[in-house]
N, C-alpha and C. Protein backbone atom coordinates (compact mmCIF):
# COMPACT_ATOMS: atom_id res chain seq x y z
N UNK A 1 -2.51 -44.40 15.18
CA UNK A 1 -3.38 -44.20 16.33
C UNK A 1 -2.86 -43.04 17.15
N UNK A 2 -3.92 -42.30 17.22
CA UNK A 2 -3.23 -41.42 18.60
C UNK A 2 -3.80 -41.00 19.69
N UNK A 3 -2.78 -41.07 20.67
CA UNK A 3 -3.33 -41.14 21.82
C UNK A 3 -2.80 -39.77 23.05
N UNK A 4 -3.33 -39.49 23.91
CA UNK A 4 -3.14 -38.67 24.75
C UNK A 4 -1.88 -38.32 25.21
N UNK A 5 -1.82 -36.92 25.12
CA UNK A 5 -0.14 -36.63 25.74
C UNK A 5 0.34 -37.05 26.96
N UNK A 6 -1.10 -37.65 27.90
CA UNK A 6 -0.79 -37.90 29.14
C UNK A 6 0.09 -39.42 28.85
N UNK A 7 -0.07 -39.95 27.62
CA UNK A 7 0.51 -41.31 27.88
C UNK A 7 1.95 -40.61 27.81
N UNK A 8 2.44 -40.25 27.27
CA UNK A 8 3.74 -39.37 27.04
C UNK A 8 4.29 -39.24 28.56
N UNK A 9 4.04 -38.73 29.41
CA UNK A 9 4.25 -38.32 30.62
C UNK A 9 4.16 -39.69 31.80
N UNK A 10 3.72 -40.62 31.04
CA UNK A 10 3.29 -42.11 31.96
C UNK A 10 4.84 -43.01 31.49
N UNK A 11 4.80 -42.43 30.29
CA UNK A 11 6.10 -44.01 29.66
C UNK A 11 7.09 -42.99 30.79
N UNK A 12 7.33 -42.29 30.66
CA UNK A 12 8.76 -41.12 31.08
C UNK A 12 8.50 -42.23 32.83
N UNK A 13 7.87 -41.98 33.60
CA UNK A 13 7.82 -42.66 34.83
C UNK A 13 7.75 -44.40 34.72
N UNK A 14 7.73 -45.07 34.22
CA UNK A 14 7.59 -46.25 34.16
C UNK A 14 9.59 -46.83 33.98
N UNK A 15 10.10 -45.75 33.83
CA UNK A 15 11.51 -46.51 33.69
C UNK A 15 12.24 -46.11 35.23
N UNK A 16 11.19 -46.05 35.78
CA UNK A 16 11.86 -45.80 37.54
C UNK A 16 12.23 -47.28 37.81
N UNK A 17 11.36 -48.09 38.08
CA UNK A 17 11.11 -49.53 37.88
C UNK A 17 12.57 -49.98 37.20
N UNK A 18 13.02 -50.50 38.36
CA UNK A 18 14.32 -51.76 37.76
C UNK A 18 13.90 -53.20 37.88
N UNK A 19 12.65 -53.71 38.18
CA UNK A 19 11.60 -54.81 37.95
C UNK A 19 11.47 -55.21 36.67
N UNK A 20 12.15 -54.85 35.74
CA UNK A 20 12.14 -55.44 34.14
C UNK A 20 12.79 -56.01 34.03
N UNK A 21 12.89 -56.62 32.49
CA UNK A 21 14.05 -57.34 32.21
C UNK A 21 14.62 -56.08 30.95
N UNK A 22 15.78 -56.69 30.11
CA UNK A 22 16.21 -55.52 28.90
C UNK A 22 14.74 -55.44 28.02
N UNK A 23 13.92 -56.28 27.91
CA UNK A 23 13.01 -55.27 26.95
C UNK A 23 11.69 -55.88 27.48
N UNK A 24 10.43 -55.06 27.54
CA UNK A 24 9.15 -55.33 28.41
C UNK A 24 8.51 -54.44 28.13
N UNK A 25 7.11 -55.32 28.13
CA UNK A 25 6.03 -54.15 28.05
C UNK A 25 5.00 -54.25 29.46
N UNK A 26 4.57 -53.07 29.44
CA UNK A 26 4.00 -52.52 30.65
C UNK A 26 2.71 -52.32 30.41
N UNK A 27 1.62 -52.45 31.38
CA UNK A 27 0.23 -51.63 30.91
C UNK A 27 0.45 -50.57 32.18
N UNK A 28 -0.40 -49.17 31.96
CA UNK A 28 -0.47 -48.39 32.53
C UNK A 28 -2.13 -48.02 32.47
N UNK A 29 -2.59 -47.54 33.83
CA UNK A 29 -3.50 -47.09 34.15
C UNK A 29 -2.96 -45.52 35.13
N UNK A 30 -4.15 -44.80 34.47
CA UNK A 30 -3.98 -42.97 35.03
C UNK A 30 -4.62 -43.14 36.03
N UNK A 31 -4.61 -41.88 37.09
CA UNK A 31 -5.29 -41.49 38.19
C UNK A 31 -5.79 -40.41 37.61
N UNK A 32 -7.19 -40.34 37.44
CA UNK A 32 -7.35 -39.81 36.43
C UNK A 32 -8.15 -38.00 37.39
N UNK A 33 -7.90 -37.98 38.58
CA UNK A 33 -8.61 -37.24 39.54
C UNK A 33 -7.61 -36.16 40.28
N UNK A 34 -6.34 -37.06 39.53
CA UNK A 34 -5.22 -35.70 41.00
C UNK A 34 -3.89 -35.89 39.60
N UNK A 35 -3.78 -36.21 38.36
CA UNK A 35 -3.49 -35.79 37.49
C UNK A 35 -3.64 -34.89 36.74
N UNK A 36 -2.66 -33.96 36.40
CA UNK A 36 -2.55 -32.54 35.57
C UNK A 36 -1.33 -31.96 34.84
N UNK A 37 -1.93 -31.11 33.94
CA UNK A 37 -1.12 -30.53 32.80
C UNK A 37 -1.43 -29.21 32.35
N UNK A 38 -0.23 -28.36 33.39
CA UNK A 38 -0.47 -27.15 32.91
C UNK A 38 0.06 -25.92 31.96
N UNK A 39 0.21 -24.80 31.55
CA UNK A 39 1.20 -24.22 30.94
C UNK A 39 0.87 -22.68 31.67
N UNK A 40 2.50 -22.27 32.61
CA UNK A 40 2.44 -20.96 32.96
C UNK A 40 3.24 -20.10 32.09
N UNK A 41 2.85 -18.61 31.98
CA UNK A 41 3.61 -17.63 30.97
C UNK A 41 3.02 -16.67 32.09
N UNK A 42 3.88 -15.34 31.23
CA UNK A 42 3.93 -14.42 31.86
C UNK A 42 3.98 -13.50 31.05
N UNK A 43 3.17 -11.88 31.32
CA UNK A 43 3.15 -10.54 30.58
C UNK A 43 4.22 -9.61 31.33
N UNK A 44 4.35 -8.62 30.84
CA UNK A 44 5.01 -7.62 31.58
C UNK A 44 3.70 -6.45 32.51
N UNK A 45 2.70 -7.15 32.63
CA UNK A 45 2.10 -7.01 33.60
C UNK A 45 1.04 -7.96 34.41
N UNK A 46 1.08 -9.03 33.99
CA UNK A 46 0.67 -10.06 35.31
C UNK A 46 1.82 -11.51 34.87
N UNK A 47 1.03 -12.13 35.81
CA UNK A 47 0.92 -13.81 35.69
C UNK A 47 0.02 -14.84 34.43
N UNK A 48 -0.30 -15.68 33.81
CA UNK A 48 -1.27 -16.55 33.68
C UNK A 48 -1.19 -18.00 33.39
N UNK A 49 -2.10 -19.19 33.51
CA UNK A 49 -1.76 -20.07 34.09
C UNK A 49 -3.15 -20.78 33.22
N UNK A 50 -2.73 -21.89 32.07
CA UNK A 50 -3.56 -22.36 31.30
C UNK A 50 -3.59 -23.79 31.82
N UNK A 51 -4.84 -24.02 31.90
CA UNK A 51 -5.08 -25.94 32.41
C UNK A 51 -5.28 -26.69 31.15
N UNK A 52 -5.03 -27.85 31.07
CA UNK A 52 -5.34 -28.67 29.76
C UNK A 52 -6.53 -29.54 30.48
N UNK A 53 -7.82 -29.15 30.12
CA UNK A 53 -9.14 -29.71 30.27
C UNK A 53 -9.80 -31.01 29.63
N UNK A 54 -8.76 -31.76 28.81
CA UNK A 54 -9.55 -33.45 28.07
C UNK A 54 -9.62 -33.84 29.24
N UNK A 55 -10.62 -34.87 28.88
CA UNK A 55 -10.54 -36.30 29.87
C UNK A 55 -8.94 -36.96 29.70
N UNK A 56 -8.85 -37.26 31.67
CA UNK A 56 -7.58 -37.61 31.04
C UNK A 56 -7.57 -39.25 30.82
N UNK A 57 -7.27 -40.29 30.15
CA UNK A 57 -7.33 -41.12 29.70
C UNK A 57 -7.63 -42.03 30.94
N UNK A 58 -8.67 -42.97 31.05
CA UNK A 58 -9.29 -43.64 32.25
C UNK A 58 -9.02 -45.48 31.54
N UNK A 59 -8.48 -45.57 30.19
CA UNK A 59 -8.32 -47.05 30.15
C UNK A 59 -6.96 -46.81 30.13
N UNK A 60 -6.69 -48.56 29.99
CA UNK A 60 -5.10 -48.56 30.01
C UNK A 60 -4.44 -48.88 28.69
N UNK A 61 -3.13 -48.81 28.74
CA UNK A 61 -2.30 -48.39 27.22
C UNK A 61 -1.05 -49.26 27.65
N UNK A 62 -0.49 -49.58 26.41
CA UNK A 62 0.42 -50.77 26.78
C UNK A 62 2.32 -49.90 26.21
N UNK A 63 3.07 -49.83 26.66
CA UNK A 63 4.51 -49.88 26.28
C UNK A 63 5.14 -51.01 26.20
N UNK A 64 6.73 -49.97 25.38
CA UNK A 64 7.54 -51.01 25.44
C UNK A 64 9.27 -50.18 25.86
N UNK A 65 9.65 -51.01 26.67
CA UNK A 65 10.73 -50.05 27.49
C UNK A 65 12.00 -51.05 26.94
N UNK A 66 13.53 -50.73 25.93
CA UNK A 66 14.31 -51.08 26.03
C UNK A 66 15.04 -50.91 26.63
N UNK A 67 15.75 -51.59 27.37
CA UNK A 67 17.10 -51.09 28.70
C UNK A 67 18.41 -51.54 27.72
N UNK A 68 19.15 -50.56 27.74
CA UNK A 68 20.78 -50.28 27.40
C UNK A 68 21.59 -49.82 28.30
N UNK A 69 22.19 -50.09 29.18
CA UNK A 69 22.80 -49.52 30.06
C UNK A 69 21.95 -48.94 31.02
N UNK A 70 22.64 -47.44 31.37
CA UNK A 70 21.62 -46.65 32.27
C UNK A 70 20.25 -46.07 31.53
N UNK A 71 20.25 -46.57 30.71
CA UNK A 71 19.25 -45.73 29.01
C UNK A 71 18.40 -46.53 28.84
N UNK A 72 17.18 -46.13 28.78
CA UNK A 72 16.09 -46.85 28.71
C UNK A 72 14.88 -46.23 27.21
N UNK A 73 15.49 -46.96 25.77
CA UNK A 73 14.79 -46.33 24.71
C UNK A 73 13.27 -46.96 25.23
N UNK A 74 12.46 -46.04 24.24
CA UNK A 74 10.79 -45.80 24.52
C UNK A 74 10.18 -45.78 23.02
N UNK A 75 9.38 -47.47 23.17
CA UNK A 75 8.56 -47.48 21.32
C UNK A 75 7.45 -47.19 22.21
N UNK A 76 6.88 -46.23 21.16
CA UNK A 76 5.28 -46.20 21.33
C UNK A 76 5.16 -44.86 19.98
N UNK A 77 4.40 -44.78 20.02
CA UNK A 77 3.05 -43.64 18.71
C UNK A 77 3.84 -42.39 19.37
N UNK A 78 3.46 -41.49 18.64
CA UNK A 78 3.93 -40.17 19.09
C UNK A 78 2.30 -39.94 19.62
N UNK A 79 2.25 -38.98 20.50
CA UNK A 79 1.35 -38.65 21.76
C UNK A 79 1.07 -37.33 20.94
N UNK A 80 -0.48 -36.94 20.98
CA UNK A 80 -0.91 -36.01 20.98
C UNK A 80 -1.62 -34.63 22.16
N UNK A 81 -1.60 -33.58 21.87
CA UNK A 81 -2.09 -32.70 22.84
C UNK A 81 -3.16 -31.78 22.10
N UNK A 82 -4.30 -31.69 22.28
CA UNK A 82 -5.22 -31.11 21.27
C UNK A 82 -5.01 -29.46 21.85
N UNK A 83 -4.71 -28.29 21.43
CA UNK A 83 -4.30 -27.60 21.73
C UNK A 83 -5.97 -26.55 22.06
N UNK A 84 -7.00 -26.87 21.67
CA UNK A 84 -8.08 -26.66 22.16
C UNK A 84 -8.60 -26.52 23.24
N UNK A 85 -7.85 -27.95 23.85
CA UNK A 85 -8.24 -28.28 25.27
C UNK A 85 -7.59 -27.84 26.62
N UNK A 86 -6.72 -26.46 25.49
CA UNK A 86 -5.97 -25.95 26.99
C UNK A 86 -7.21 -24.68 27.11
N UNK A 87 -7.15 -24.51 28.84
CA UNK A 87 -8.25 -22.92 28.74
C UNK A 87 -7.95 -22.57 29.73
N UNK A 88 -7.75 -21.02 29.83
CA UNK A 88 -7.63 -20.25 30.35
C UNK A 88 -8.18 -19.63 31.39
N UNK A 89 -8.20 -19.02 32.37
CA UNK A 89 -9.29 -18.29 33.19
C UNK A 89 -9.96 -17.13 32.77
N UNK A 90 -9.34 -16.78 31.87
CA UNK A 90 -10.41 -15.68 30.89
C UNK A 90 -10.45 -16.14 29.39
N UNK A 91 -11.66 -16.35 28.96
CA UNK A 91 -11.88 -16.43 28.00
C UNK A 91 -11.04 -15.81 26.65
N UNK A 92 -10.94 -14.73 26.66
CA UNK A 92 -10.23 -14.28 25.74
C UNK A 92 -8.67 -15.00 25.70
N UNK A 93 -7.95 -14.98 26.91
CA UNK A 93 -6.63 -15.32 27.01
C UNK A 93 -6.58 -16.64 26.32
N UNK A 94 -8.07 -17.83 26.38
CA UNK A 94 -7.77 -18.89 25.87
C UNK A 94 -7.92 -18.85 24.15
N UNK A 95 -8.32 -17.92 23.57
CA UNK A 95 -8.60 -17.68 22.33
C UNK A 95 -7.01 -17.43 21.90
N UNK A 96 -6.42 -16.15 22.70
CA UNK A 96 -5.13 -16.14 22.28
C UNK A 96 -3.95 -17.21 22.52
N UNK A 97 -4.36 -18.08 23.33
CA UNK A 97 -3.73 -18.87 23.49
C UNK A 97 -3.35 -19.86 21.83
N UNK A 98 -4.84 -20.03 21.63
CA UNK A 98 -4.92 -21.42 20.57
C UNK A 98 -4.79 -20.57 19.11
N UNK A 99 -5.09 -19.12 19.33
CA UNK A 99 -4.43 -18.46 17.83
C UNK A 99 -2.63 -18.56 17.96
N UNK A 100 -2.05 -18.08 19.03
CA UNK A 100 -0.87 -17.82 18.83
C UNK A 100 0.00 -19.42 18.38
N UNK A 101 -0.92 -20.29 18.76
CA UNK A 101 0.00 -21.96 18.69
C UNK A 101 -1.00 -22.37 17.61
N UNK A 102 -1.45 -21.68 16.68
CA UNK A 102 -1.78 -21.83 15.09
C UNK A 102 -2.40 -23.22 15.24
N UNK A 103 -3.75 -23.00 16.06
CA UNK A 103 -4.58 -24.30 16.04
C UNK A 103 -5.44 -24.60 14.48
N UNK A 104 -5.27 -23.62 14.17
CA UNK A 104 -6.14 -24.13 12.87
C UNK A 104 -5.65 -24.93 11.74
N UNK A 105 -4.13 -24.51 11.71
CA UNK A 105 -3.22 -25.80 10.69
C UNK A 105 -2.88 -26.52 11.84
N UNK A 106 -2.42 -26.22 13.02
CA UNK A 106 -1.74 -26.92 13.70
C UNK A 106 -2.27 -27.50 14.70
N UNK A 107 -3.50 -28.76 14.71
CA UNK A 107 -4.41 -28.37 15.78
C UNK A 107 -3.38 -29.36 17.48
N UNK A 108 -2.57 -29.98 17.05
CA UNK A 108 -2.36 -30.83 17.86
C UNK A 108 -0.57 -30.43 18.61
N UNK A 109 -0.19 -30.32 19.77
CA UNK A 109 1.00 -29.96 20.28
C UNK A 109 1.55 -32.05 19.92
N UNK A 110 2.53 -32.26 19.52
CA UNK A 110 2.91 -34.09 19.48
C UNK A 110 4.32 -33.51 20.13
N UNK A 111 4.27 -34.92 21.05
CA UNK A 111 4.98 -35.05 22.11
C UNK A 111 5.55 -36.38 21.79
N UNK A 112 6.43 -37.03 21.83
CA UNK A 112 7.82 -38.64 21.73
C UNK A 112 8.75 -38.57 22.53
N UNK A 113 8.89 -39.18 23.27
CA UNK A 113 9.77 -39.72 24.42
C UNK A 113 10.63 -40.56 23.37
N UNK A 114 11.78 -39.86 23.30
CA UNK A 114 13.01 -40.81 22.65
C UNK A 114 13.37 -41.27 23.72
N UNK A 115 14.05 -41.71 24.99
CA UNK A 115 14.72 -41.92 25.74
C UNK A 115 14.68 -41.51 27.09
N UNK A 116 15.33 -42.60 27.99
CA UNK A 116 15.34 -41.56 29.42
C UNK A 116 16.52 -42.48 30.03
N UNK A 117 17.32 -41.82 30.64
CA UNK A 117 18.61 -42.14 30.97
C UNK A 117 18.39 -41.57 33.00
N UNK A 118 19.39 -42.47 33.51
CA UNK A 118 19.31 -42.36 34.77
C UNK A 118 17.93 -42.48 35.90
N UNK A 119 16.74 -42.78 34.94
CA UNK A 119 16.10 -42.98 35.20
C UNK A 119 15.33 -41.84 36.34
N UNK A 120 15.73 -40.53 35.65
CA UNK A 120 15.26 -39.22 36.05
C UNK A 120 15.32 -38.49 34.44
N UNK A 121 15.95 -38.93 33.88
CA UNK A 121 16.10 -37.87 32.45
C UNK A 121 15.17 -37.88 31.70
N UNK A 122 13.95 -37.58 30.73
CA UNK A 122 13.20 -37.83 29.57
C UNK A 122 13.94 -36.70 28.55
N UNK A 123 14.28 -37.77 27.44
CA UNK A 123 14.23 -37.06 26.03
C UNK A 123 13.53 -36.79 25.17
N UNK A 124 12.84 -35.79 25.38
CA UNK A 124 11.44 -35.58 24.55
C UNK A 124 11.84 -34.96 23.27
N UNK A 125 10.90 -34.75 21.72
CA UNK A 125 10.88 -34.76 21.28
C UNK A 125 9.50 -33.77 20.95
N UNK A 126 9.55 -32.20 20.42
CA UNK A 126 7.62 -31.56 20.82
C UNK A 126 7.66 -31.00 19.73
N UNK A 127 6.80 -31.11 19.34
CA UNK A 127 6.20 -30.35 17.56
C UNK A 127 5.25 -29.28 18.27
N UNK A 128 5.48 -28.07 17.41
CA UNK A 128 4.28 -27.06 17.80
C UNK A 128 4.51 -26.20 16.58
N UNK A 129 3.05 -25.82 16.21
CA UNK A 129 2.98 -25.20 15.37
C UNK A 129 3.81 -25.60 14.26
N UNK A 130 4.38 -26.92 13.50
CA UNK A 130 4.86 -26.73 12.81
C UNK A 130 6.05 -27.20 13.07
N UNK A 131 6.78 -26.82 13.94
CA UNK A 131 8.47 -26.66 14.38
C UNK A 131 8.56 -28.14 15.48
N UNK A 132 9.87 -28.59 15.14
CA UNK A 132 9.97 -29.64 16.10
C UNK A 132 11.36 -29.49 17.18
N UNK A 133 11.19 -29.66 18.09
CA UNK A 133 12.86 -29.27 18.76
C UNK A 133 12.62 -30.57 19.89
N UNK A 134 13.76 -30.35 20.69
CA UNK A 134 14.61 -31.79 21.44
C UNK A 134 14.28 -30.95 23.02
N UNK A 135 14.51 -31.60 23.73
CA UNK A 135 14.10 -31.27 25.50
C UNK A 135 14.94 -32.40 25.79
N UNK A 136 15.31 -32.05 27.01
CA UNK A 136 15.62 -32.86 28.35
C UNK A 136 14.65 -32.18 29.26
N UNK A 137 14.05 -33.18 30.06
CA UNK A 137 12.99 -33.09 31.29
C UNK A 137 13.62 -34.11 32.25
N UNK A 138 13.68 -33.18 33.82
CA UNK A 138 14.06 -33.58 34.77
C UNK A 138 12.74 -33.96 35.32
N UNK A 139 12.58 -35.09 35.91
CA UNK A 139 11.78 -35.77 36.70
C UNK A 139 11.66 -35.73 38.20
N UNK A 140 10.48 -35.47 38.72
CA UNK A 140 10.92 -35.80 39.95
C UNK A 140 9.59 -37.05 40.80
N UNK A 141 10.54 -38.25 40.71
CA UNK A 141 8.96 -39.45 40.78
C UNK A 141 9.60 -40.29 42.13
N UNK A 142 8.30 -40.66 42.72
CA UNK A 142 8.51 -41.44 43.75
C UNK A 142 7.10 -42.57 43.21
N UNK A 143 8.03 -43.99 43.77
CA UNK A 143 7.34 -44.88 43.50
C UNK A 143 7.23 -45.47 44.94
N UNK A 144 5.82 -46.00 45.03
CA UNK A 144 5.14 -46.79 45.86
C UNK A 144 4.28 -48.20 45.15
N UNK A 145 5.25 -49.24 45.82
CA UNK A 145 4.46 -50.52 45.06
C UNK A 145 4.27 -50.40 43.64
N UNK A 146 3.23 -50.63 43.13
CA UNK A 146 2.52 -50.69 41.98
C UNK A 146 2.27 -48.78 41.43
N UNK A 147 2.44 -47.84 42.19
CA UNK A 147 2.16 -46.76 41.95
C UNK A 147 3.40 -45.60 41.68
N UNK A 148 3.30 -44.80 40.44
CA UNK A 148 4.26 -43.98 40.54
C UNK A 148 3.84 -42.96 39.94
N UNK A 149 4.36 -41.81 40.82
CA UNK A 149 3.93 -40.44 40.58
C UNK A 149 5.01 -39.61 40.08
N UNK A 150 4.79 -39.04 38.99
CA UNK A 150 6.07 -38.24 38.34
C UNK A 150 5.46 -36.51 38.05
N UNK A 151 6.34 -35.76 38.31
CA UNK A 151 6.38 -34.33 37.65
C UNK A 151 7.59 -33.70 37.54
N UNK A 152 6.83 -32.55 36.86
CA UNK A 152 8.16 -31.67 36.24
C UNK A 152 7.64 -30.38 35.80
N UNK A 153 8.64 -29.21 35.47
CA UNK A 153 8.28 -28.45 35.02
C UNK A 153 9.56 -28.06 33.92
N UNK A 154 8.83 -27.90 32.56
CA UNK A 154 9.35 -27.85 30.84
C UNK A 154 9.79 -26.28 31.17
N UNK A 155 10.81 -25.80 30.74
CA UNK A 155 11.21 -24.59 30.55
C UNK A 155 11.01 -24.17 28.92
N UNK A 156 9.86 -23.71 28.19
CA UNK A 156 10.09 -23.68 26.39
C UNK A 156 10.14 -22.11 26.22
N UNK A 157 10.70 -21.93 25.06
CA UNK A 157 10.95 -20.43 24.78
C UNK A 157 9.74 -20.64 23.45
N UNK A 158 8.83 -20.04 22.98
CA UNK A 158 7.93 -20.31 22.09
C UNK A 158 8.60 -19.20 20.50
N UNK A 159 9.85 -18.77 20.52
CA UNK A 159 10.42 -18.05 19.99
C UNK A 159 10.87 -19.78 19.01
N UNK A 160 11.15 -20.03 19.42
CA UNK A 160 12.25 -21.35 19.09
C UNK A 160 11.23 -22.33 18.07
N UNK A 161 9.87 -22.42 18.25
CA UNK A 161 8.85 -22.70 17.35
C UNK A 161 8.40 -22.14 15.88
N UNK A 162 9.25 -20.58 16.15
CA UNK A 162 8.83 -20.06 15.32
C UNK A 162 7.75 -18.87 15.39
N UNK A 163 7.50 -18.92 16.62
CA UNK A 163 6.32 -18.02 17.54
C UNK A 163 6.44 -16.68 17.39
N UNK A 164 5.51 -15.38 17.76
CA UNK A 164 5.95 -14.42 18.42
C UNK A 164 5.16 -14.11 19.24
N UNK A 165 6.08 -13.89 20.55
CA UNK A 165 4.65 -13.61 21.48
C UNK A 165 3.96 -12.53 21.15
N UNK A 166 2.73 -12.29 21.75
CA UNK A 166 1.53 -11.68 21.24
C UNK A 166 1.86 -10.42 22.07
N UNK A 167 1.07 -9.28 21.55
CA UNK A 167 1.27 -7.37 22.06
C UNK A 167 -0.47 -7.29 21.66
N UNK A 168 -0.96 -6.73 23.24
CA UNK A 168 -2.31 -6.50 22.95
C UNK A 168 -2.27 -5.13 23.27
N UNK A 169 -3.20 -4.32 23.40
CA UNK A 169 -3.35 -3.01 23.74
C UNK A 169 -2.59 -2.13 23.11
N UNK A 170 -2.29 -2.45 21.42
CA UNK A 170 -1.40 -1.46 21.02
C UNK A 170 0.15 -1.92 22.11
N UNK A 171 0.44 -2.97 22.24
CA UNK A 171 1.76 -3.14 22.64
C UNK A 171 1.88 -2.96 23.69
N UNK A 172 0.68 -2.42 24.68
CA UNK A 172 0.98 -2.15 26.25
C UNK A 172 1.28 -3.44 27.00
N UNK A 173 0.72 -4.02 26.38
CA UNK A 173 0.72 -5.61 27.16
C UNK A 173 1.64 -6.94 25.98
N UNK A 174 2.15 -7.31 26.95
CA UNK A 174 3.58 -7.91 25.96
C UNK A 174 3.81 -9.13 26.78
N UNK A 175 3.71 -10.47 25.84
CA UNK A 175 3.64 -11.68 26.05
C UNK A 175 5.21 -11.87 26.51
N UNK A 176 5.68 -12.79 27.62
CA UNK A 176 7.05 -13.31 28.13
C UNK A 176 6.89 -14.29 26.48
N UNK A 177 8.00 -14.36 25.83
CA UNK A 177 8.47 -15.58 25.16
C UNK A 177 9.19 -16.82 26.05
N UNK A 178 9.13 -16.87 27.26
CA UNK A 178 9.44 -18.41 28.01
C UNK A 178 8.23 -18.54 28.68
N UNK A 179 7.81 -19.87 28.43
CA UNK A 179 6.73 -20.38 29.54
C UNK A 179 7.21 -21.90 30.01
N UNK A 180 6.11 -22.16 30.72
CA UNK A 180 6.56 -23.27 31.59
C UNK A 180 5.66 -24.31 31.32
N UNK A 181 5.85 -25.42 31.70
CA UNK A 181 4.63 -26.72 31.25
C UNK A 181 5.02 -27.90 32.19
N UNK A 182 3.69 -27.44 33.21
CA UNK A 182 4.30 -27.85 34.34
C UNK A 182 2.81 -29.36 34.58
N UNK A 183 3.88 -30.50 35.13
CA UNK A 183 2.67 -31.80 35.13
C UNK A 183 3.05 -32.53 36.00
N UNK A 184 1.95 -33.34 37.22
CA UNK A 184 1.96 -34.02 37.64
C UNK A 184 1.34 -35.35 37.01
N UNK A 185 1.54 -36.07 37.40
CA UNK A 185 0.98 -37.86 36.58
C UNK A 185 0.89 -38.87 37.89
N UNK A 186 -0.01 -39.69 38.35
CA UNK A 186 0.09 -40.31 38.73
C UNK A 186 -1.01 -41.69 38.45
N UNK A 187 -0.10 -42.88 38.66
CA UNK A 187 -0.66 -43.90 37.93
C UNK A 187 -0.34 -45.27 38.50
N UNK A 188 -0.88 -46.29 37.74
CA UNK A 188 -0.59 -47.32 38.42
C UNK A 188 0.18 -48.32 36.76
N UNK A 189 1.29 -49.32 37.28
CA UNK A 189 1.90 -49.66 36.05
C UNK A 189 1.79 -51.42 36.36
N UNK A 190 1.69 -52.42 34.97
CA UNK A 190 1.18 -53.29 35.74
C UNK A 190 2.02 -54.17 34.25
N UNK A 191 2.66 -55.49 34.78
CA UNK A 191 3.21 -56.29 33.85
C UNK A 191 2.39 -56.45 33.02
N UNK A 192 2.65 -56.88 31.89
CA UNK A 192 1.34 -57.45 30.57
C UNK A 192 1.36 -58.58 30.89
């Protein structure tokens, strides 16, 4: 089964919560209105700033959180990101977007939360294009009651995938190889 990268970004906040016991499952519901997922890069002559446009998931999805110490392992599906659904403010930029991250073999970015420690750490796990590599993501979540809001911003070098950034204009214009993948989440988490 697969399901939305946003669930990816929901388990990572759900181990704020010291309301468990060592192993539990959770249902989660999105806010599905002031939740987002973006990716910034940069040329050697501007800025640009891609939104990920799916619906973001409006039912709820169930985890399972093991506690080990300060370490909190994470079962669930690996999370998908349809790489389609990111777009651009110019059309063209979103074309180059989904050629350069080889949507046509590769249509999906997959995202796995191995772990999260201190209960700020996520150990992610991101396939792109092909290539899979390891992350640490710093969190920054505040919980209210039943509600917790988490973000962050991913530092990825798209070199490290296997990538090259893109040269348009005969090379005048020259893609940054680091971008950013930057997300807010906010949700509501609810015992099973």
């Amino acid at each position: 089964m697969r399901v939305s990268i946003l669930h990816i970004l929901l388990i990572t906040v759900l181990s704020l919560s010291s309301a468990y016991s060592q192993s539990e499952r959770k249902r989660v519901k999105i806010n599905t209105h002031t939740s987002f997922v973006e990716i910034h890069g940069t040329t050697n002559v501007n800025s640009f700033n891609c939104s990920y446009n799916a619906k973001l998931p409006e039912n709820e999805f169930e985890v399972t959180l093991i506690k080990k110490g300060n370490v909190i392992e994470v079962e669930h599906e690996a999370l998908f990101l349809k790489v389609l659904n990111f777009k651009c403010p110019n059309p063209q930029m979103s074309d180059d977007l989904h050629d350069l991250l080889e949507y046509e073999d590769y249509p999906y970015i997959i995202f796995q939360v191995k772990k999260i420690t201190n209960k700020k750490t996520a150990h992610i796990m991101i396939e792109m294009a092909g290539e899979k590599q390891s992350y640490s993501v710093n969190l920054q979540n505040t919980l209210h009651k039943s509600q917790v809001v988490s973000s962050a911003i991913m530092n990825l070098c798209i070199t490290d995938f296997g990538l090259q950034p893109p040269e348009k204009f005969f090379g005048m214009v020259k893609v940054n190889e680091n971008i950013e993948v930057e997300f807010k989440i906010e949700m509501n988490f609810y015992n099973k």
